[in-house]
C-alpha atoms as a PDB file:
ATOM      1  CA  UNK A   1      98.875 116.007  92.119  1.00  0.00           C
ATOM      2  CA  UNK A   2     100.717 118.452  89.594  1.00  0.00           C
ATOM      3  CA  UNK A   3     104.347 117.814  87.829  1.00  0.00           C
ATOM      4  CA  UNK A   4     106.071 120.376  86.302  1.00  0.00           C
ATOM      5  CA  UNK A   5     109.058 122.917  85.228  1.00  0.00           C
ATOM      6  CA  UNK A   6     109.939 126.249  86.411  1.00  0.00           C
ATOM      7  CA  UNK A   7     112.164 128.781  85.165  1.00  0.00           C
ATOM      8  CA  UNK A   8     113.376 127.879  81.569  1.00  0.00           C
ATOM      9  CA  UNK A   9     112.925 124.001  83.097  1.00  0.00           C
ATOM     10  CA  UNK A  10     115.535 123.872  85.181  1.00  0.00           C
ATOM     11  CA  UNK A  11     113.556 123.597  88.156  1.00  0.00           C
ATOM     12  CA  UNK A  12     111.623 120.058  89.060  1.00  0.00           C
ATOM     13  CA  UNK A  13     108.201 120.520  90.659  1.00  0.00           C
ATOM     14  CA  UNK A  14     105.775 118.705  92.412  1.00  0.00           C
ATOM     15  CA  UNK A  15     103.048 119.682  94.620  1.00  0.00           C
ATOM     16  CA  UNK A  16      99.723 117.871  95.565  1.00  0.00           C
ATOM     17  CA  UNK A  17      95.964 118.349  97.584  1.00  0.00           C
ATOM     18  CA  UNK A  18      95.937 115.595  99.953  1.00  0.00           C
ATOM     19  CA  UNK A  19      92.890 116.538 101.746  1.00  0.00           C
ATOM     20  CA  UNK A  20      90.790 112.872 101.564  1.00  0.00           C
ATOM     21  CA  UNK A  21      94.394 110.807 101.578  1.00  0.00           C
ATOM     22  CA  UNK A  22      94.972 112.225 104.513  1.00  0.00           C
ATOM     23  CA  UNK A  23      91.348 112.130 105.797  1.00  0.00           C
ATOM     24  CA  UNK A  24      91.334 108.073 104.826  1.00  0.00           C
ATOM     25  CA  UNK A  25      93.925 107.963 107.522  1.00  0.00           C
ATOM     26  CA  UNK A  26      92.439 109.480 109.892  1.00  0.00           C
ATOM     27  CA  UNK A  27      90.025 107.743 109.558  1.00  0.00           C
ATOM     28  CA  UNK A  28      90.973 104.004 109.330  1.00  0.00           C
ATOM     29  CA  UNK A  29      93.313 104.485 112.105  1.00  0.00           C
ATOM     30  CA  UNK A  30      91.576 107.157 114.832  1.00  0.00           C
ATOM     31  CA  UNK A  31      94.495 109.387 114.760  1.00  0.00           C
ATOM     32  CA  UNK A  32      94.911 112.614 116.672  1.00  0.00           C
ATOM     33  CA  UNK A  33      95.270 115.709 115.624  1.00  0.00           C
ATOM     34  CA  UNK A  34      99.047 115.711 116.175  1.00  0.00           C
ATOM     35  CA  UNK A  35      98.872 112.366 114.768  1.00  0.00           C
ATOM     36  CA  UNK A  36      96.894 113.333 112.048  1.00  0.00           C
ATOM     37  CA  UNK A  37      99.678 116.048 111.001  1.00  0.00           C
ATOM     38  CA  UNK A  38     102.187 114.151 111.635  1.00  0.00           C
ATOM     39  CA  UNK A  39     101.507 111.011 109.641  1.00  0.00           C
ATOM     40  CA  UNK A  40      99.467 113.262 107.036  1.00  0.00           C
ATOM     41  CA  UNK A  41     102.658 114.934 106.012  1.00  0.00           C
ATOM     42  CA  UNK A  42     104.461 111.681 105.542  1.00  0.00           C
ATOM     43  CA  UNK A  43     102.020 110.412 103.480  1.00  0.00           C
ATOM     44  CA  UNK A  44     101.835 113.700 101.061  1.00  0.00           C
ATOM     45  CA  UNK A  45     106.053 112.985 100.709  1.00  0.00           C
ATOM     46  CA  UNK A  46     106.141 109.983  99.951  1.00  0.00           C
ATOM     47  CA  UNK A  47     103.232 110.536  97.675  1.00  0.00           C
ATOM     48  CA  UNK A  48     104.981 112.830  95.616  1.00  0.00           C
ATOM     49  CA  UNK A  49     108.380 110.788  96.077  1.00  0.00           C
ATOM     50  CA  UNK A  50     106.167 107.598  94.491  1.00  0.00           C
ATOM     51  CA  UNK A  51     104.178 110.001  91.609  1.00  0.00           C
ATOM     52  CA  UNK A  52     106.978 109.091  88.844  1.00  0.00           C
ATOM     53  CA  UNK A  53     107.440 105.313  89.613  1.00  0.00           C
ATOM     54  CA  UNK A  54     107.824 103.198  86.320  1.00  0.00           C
ATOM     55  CA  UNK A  55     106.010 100.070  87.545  1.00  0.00           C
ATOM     56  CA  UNK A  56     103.233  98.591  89.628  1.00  0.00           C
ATOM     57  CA  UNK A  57     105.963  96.308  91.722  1.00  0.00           C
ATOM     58  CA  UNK A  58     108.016  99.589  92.215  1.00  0.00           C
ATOM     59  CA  UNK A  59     108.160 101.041  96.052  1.00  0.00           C
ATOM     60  CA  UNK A  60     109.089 103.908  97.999  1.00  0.00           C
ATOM     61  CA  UNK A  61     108.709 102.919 101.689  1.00  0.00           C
ATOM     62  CA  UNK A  62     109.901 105.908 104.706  1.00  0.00           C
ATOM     63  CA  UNK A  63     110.377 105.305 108.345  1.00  0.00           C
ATOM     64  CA  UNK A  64     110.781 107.740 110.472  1.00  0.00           C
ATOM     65  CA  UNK A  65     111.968 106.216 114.248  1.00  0.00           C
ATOM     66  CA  UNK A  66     112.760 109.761 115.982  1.00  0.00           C
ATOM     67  CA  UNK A  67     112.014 108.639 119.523  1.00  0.00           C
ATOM     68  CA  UNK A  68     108.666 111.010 120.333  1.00  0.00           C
ATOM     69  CA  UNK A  69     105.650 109.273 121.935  1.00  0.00           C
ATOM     70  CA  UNK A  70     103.882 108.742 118.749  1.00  0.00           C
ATOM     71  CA  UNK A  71     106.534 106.213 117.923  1.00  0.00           C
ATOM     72  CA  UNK A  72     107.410 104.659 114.653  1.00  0.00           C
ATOM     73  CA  UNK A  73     105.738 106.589 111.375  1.00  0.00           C
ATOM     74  CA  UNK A  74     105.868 104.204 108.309  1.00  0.00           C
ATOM     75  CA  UNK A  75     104.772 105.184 104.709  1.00  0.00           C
ATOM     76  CA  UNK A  76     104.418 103.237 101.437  1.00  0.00           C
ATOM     77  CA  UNK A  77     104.060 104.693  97.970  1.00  0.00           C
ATOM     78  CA  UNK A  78     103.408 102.938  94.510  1.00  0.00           C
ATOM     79  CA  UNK A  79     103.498 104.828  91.644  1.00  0.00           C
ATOM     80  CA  UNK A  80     100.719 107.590  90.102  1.00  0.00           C
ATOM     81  CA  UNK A  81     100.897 108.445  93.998  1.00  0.00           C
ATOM     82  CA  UNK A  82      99.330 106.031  95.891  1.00  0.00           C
ATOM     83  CA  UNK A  83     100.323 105.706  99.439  1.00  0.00           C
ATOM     84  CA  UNK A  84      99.437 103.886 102.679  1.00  0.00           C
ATOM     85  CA  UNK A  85     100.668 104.358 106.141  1.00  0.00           C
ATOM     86  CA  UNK A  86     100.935 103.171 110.254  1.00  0.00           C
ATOM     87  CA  UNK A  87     101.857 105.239 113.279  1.00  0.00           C
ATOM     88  CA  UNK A  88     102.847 102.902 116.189  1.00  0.00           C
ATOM     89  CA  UNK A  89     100.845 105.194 118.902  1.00  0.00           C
ATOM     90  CA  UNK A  90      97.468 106.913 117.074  1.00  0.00           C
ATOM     91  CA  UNK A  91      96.184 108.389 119.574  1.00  0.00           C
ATOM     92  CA  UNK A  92      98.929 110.152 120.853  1.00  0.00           C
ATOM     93  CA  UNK A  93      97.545 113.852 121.653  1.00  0.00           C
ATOM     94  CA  UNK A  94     100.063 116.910 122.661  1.00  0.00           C
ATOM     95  CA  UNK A  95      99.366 120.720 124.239  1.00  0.00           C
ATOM     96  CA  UNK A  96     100.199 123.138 121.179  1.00  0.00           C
ATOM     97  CA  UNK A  97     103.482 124.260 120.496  1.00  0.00           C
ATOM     98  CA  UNK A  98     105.336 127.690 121.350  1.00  0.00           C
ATOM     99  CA  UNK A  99     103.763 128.907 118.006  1.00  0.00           C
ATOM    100  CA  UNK A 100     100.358 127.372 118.776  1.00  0.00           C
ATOM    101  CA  UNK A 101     100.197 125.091 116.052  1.00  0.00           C
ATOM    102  CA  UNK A 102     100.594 121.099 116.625  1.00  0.00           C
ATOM    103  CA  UNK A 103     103.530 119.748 118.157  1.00  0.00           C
ATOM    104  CA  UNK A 104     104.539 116.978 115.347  1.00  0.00           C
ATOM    105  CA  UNK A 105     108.127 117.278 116.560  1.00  0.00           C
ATOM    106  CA  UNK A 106     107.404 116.978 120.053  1.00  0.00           C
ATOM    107  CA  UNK A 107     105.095 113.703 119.086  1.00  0.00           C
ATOM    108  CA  UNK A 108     107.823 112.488 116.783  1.00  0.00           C
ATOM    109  CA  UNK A 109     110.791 113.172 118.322  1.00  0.00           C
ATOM    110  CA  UNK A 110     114.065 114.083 117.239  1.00  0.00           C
ATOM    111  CA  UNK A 111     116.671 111.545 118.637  1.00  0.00           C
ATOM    112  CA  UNK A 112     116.689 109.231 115.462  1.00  0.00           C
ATOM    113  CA  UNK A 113     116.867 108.477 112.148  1.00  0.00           C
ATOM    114  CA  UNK A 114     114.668 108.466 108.849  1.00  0.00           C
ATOM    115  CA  UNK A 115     115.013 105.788 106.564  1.00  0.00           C
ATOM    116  CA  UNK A 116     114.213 105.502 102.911  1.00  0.00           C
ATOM    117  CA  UNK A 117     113.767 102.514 100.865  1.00  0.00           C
ATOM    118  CA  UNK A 118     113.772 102.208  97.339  1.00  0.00           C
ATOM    119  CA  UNK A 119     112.558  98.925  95.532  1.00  0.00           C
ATOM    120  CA  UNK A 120     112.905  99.668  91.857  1.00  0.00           C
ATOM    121  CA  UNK A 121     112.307  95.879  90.962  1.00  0.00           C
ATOM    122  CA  UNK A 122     115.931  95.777  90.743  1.00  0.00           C
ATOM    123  CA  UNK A 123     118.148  92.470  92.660  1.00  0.00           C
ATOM    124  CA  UNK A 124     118.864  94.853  95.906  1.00  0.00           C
ATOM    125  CA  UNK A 125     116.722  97.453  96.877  1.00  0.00           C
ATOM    126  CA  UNK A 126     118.309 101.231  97.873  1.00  0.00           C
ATOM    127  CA  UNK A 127     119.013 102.106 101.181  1.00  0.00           C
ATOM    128  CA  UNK A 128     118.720 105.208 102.735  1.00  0.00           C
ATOM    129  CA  UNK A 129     119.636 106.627 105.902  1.00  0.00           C
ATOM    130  CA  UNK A 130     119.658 110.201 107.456  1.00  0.00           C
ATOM    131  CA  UNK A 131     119.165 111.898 111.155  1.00  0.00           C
ATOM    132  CA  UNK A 132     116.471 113.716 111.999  1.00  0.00           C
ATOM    133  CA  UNK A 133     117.059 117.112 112.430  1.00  0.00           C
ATOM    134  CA  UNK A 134     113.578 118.440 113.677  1.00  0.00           C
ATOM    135  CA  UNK A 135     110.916 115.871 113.694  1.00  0.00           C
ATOM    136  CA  UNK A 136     108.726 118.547 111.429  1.00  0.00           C
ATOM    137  CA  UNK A 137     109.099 116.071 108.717  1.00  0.00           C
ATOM    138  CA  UNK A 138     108.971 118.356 105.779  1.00  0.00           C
ATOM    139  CA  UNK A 139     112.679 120.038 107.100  1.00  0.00           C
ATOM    140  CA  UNK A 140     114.263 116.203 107.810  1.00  0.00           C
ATOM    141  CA  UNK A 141     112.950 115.219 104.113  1.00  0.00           C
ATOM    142  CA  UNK A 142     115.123 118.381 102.985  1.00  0.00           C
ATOM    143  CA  UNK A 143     117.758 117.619 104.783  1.00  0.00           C
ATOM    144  CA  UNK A 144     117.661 113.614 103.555  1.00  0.00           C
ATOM    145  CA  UNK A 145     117.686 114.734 100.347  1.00  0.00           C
ATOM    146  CA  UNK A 146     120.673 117.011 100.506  1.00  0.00           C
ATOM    147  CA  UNK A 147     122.547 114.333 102.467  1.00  0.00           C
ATOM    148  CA  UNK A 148     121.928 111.055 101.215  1.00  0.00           C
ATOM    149  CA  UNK A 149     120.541 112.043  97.523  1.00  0.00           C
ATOM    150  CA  UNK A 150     122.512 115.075  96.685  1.00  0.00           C
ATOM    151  CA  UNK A 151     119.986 116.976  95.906  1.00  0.00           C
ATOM    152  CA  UNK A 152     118.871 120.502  96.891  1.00  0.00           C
ATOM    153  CA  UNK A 153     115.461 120.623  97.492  1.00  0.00           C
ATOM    154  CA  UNK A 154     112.537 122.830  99.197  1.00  0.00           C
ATOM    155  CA  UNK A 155     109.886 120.803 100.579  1.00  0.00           C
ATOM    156  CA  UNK A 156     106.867 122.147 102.070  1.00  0.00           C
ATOM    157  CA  UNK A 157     104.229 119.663 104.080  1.00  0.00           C
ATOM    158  CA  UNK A 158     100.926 121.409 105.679  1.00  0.00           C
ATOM    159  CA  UNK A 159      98.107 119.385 107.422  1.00  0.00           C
ATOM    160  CA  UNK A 160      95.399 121.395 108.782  1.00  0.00           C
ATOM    161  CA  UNK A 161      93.492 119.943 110.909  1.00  0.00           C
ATOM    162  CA  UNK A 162      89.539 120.893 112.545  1.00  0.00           C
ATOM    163  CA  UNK A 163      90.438 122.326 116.278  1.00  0.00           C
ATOM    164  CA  UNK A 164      87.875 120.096 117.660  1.00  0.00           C
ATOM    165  CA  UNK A 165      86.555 117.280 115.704  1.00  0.00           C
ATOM    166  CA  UNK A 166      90.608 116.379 113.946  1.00  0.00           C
ATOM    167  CA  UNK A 167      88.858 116.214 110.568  1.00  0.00           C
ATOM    168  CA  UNK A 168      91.423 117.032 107.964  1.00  0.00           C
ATOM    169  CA  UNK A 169      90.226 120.656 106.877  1.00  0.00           C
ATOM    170  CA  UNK A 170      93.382 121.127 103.652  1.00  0.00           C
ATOM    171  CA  UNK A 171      96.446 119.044 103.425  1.00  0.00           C
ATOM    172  CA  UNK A 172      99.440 119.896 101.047  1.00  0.00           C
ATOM    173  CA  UNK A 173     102.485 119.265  99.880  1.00  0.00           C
ATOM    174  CA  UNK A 174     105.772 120.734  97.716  1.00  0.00           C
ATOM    175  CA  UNK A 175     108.881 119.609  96.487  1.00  0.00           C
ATOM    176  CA  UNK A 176     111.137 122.401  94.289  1.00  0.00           C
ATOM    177  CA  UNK A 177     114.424 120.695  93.172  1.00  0.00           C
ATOM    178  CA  UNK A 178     116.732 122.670  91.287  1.00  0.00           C
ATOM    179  CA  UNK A 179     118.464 120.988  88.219  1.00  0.00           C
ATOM    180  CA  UNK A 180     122.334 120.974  87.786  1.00  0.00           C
ATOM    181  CA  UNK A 181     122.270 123.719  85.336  1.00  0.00           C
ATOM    182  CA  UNK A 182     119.467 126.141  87.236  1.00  0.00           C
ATOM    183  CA  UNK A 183     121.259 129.498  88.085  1.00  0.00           C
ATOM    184  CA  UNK A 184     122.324 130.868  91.643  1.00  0.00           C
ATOM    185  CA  UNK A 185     119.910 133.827  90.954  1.00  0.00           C
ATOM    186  CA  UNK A 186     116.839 131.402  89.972  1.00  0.00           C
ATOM    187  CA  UNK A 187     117.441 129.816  93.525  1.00  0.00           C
ATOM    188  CA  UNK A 188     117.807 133.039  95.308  1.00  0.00           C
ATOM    189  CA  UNK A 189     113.911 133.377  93.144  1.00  0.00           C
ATOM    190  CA  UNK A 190     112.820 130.000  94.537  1.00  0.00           C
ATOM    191  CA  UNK A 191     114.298 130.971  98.330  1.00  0.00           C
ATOM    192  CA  UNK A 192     112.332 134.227  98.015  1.00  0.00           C
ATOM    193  CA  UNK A 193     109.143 132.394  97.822  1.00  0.00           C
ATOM    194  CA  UNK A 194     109.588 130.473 100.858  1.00  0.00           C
ATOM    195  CA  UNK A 195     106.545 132.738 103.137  1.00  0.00           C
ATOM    196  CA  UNK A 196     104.306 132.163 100.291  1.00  0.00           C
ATOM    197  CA  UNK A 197     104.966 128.541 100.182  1.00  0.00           C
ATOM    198  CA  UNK A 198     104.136 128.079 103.659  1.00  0.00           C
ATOM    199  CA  UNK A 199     101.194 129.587 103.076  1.00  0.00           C
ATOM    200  CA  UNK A 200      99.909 126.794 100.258  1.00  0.00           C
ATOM    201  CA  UNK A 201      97.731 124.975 102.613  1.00  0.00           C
ATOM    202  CA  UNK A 202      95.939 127.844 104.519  1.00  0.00           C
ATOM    203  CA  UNK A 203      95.201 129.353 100.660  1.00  0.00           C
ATOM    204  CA  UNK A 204      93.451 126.021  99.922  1.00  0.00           C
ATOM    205  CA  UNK A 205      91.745 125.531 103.168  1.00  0.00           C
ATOM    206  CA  UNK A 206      90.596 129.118 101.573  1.00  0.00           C
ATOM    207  CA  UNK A 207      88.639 127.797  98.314  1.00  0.00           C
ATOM    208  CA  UNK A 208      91.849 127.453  96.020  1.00  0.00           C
ATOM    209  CA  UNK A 209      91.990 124.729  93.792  1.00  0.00           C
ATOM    210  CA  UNK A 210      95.657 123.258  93.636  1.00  0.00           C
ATOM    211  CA  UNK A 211      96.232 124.451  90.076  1.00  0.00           C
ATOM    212  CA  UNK A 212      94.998 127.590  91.218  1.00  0.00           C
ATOM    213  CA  UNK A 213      97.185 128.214  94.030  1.00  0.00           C
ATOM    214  CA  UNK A 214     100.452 127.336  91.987  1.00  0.00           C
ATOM    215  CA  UNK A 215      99.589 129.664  89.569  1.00  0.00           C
ATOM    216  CA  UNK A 216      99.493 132.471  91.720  1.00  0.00           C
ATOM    217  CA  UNK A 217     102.453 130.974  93.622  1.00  0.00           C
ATOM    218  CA  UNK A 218     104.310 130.882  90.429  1.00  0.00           C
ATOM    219  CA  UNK A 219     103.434 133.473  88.438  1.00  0.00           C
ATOM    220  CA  UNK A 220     105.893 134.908  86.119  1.00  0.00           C
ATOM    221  CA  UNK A 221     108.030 131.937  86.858  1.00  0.00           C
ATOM    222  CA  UNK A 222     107.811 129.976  83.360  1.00  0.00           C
ATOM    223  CA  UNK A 223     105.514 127.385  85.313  1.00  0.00           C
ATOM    224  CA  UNK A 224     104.912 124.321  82.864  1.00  0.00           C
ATOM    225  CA  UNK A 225     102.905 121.326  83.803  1.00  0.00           C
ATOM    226  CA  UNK A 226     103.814 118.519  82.359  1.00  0.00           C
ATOM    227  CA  UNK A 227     101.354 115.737  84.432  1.00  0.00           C
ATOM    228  CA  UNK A 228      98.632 115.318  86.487  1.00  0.00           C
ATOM    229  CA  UNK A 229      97.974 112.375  88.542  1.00  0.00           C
ATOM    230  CA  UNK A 230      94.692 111.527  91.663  1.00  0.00           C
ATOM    231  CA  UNK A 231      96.766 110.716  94.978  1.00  0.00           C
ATOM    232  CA  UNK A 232      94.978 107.946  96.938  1.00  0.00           C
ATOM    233  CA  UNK A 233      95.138 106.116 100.218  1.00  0.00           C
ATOM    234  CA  UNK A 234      94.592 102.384  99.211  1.00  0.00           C
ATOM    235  CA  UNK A 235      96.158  99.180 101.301  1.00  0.00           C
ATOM    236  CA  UNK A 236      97.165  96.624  99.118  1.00  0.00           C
ATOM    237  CA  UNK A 237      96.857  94.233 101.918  1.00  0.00           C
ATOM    238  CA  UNK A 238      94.765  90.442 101.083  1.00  0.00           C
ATOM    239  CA  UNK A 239      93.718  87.147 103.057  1.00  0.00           C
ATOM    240  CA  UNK A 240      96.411  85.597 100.324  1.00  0.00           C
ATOM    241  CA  UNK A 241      99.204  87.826 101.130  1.00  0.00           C
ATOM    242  CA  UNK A 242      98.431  87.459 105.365  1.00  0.00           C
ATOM    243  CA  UNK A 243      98.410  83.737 104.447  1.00  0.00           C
ATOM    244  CA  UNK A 244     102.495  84.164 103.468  1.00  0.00           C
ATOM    245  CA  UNK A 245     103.070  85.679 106.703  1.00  0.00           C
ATOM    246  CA  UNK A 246     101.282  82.907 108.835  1.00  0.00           C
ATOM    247  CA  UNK A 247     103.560  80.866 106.655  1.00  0.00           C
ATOM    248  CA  UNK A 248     106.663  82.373 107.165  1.00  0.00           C
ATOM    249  CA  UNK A 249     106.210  81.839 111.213  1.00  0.00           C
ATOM    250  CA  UNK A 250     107.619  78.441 110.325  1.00  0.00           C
ATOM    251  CA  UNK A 251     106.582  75.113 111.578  1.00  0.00           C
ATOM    252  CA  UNK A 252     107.052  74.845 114.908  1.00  0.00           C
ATOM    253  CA  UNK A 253     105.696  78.303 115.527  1.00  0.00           C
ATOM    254  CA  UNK A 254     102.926  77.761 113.736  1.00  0.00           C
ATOM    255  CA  UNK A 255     101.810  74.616 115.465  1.00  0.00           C
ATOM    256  CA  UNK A 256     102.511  75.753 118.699  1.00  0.00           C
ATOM    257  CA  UNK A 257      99.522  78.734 117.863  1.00  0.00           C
ATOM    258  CA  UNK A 258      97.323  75.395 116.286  1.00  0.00           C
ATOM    259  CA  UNK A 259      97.471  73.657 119.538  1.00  0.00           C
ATOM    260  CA  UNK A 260      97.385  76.668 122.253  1.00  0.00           C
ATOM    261  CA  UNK A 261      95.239  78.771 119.837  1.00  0.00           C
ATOM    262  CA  UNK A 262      93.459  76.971 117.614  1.00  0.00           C
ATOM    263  CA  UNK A 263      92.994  79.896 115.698  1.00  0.00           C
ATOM    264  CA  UNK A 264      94.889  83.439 114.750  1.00  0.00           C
ATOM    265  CA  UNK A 265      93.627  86.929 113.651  1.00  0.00           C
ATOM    266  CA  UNK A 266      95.842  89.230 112.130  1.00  0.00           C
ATOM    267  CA  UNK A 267      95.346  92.977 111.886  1.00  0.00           C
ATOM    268  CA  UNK A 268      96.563  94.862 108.325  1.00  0.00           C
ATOM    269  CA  UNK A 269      98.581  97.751 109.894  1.00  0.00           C
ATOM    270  CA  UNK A 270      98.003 100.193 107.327  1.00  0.00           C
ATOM    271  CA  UNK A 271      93.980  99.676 106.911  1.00  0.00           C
ATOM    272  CA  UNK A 272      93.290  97.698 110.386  1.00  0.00           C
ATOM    273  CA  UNK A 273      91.238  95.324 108.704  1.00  0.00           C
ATOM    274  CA  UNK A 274      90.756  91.754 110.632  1.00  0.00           C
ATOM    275  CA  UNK A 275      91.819  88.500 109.468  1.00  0.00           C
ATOM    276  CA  UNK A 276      90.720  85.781 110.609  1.00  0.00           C
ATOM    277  CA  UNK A 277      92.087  81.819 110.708  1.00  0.00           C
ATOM    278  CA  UNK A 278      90.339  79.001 112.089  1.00  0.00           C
ATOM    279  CA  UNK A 279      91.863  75.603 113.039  1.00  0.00           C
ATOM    280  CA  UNK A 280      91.185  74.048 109.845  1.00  0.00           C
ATOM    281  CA  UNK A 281      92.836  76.737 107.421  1.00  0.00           C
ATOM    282  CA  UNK A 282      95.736  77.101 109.983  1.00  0.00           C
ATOM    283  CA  UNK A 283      96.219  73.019 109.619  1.00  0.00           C
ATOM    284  CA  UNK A 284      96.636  73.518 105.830  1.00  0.00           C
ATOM    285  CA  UNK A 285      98.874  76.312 106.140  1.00  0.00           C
ATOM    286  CA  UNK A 286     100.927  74.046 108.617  1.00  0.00           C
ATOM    287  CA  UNK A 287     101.604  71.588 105.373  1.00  0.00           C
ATOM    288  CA  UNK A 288     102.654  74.771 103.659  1.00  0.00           C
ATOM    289  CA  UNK A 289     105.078  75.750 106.144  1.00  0.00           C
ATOM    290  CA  UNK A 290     106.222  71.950 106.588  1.00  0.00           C
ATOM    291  CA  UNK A 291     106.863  71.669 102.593  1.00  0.00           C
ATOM    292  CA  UNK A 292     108.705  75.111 102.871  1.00  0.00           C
ATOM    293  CA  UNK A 293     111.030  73.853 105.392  1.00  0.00           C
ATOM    294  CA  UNK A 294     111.404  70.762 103.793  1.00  0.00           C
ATOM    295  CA  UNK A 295     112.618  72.834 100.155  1.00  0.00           C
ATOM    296  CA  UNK A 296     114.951  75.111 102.408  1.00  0.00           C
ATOM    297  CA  UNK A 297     118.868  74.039 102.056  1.00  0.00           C
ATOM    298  CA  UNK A 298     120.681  73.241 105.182  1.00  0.00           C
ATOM    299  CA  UNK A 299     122.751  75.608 106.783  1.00  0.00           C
END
């Protein structure tokens, strides 16, 4: 992942290769190809959206609920870039598009909403909330941040994907935002470049390294890096953390899956890794969740 300036630095860039974040998800969760595009271009957002984040506790999550048959599309980031992400339906698989390129808006639909959440370690987190206006992702992050951010951007989000085996062959992503003093003819400059843009992740499917590509993307531009981060797929998810959850089900929840159950496995639903909770370790999270109760004020 690459930060920079454009055009006497009054243009914010971002771009990253996303190829093995991307493939990770794939991966962990068996996703389609649609699926794979679809959740693959989330993840390289909110990536990029998470790059600049001051602290470890610091999180970006997007939702995007639009409706399509792949259902919900979640995605966390933590800063330097690292992301993980869920897609209710993985294996979700649609004909090609009018174009002949996967449908992501068919499989995510467009009869919804995004929403962005932004936990800067502050008392409340921010809220976000747009509608979707494709389901292409890239377009509905534009349009999110125009709305609900006020701020101008051109994002570009490219998965490609292996016709027949879904491995994740290139995956890349942009984000161009103007500054308040950048000229109307330095964003005619940036509108102009739109066809190559598009073009970003067939030229490093190609051989291009990502440096490599920008600098023929912006050349003559005043293109000035000013960091360079890894993106990564990681799930923060542990038996310690799962143990909260089981504990948040509250008492009489929890003993009702003691006595029917007498034990409980939990699935991480960004990494699908297995929990698992026998009778004895569910007992002792029952005095948890009995001590928990008992500290809570009446209503």
């Amino acid at each position: 992942m690459i930060g920079g300036l454009l055009l006497n630095k009054t243009v914010n860039v971002i771009a990253v290769s996303g190829r093995d974040l991307v493939e990770e998800a794939r991966r962990l969760h068996n996703l389609s190809r649609v699926c794979t595009a679809a959740l693959g271009r989330l993840l390289l957002a909110v990536s990029m959206m998470s790059a600049r984040l001051k602290t470890e506790t610091d999180s970006i999550t997007v939702t995007f609920a639009g409706g399509g048959p792949a259902g919900n599309l979640t995605a966390v980031g933590h800063a330097g870039g690292v992301v993980k992400g869920c897609i209710t339906n993985p294996e979700v698989e649609l004909p090609l598009n009018a174009l002949g390129k996967l449908d992501v808006s068919g499989a995510v639909g467009t009869a919804g909403e995004m929403r962005v959440i932004r936990d800067l370690s502050l008392k409340e987190p921010y809220v976000g909330r747009c509608a979707l206006v494709s389901g292409e992702i890239a377009n509905d992050f534009a349009n999110y941040f125009l709305v609900s951010e006020q701020q101008p951007s051109l994002v570009y989000l490219g998965v490609r994907v292996e016709p027949v085996s879904g491995e994740v062959r290139s995956a890349a992503g942009l984000i161009l935002a103007p500054l308040p003093d950048c000229p109307e003819e330095d964003i005619e400059k940036l509108e102009a470049l739109a066809p190559e843009i598009s073009a970003l992740s067939r030229h490093i499917d190609e051989g291009d390294e990502l440096m490599t590509a920008l600098d023929k993307l912006f050349d003559g531009l005043g293109f000035e890096v000013s960091d360079e981060m890894t993106p990564v797929y990681r799930c923060d998810c542990s038996r310690e953390r799962l143990e909260g959850v089981i504990v948040s089900l509250g008492e009489a929840e929890l003993t009702d899956i003691i006595e029917k159950e007498g034990c409980a496995e939990l699935v991480c639903s960004f990494c699908s890794k297995h929990y698992n909770f026998n009778k004895d370790e569910l007992s002792v999270l029952l005095e948890r969740a009995k001590r928990k109760d008992d500290e809570e004020p009446d209503e």
